[in-house]
Protein backbone atom coordinates (compact mmCIF):
# COMPACT_ATOMS: atom_id res chain seq x y z
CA UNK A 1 11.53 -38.44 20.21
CA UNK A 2 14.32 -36.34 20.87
CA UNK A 3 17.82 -38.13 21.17
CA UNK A 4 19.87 -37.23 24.45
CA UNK A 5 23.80 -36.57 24.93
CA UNK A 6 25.50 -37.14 28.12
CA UNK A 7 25.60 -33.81 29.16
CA UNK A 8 21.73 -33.62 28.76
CA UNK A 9 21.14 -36.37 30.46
CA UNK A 10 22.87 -35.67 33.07
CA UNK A 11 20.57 -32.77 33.45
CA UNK A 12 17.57 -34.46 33.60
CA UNK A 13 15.75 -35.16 37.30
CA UNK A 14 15.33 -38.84 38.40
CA UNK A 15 11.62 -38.54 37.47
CA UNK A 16 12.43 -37.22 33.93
CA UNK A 17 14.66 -39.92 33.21
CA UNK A 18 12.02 -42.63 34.06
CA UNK A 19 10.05 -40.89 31.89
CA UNK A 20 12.36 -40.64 28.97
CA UNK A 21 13.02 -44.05 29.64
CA UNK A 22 9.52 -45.37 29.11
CA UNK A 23 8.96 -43.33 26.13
CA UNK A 24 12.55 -44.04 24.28
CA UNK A 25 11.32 -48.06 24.91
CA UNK A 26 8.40 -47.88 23.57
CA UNK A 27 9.33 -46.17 20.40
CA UNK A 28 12.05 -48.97 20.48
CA UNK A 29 9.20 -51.64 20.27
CA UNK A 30 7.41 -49.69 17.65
CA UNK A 31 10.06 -49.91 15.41
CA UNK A 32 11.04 -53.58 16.17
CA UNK A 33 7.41 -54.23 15.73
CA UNK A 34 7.79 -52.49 12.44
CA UNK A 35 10.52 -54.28 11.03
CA UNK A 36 9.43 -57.99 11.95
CA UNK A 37 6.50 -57.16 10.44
CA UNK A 38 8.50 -57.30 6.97
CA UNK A 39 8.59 -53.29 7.14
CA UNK A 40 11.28 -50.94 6.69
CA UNK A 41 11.81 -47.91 8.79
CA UNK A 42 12.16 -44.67 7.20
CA UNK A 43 15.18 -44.41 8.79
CA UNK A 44 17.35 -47.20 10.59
CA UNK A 45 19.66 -45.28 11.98
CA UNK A 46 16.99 -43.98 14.54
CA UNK A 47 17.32 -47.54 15.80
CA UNK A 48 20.48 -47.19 17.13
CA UNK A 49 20.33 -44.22 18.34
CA UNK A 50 17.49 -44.78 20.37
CA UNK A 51 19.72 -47.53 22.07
CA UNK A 52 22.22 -45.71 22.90
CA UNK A 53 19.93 -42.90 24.35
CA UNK A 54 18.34 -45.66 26.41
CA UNK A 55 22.19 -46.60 27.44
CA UNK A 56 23.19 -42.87 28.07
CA UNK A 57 20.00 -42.78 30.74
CA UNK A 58 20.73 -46.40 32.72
CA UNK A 59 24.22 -45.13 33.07
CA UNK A 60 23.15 -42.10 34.88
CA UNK A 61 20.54 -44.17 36.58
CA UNK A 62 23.14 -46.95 37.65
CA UNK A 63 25.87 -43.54 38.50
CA UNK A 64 23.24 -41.99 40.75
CA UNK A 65 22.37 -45.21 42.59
CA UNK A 66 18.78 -45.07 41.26
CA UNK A 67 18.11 -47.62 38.94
């Protein structure tokens, strides 16, 4: 999943970011899934990313009045 800046995100219709929403969660719970599972990501960094992408988008959400 591709990780999103501000500036992209900002791009992004209210439909797209719902979208990107649902599909930057559930690649969260994949890896979560992963790692209580006594796994190790190949790379844990992704992690956080993918939080902060998922912050980036309920800013915009919560700046548009849409969320």
């Amino acid at each position: 999943m591709a990780i999103f800046r501000a500036r992209d995100v900002q791009q992004l219709t209210d439909v797209e970011l719902l979208e990107q929403m649902g599909k930057l969660r559930m690649e969260l719970v994949r890896h979560y899934g992963k790692v209580s599972a006594g796994g190790a990501t190949e790379n844990p960094g992704h992690i956080r990313e993918l939080r902060r992408t998922i912050a980036r988008i309920m800013t915009e959400q919560n700046r548009r009045g849409t969320a």
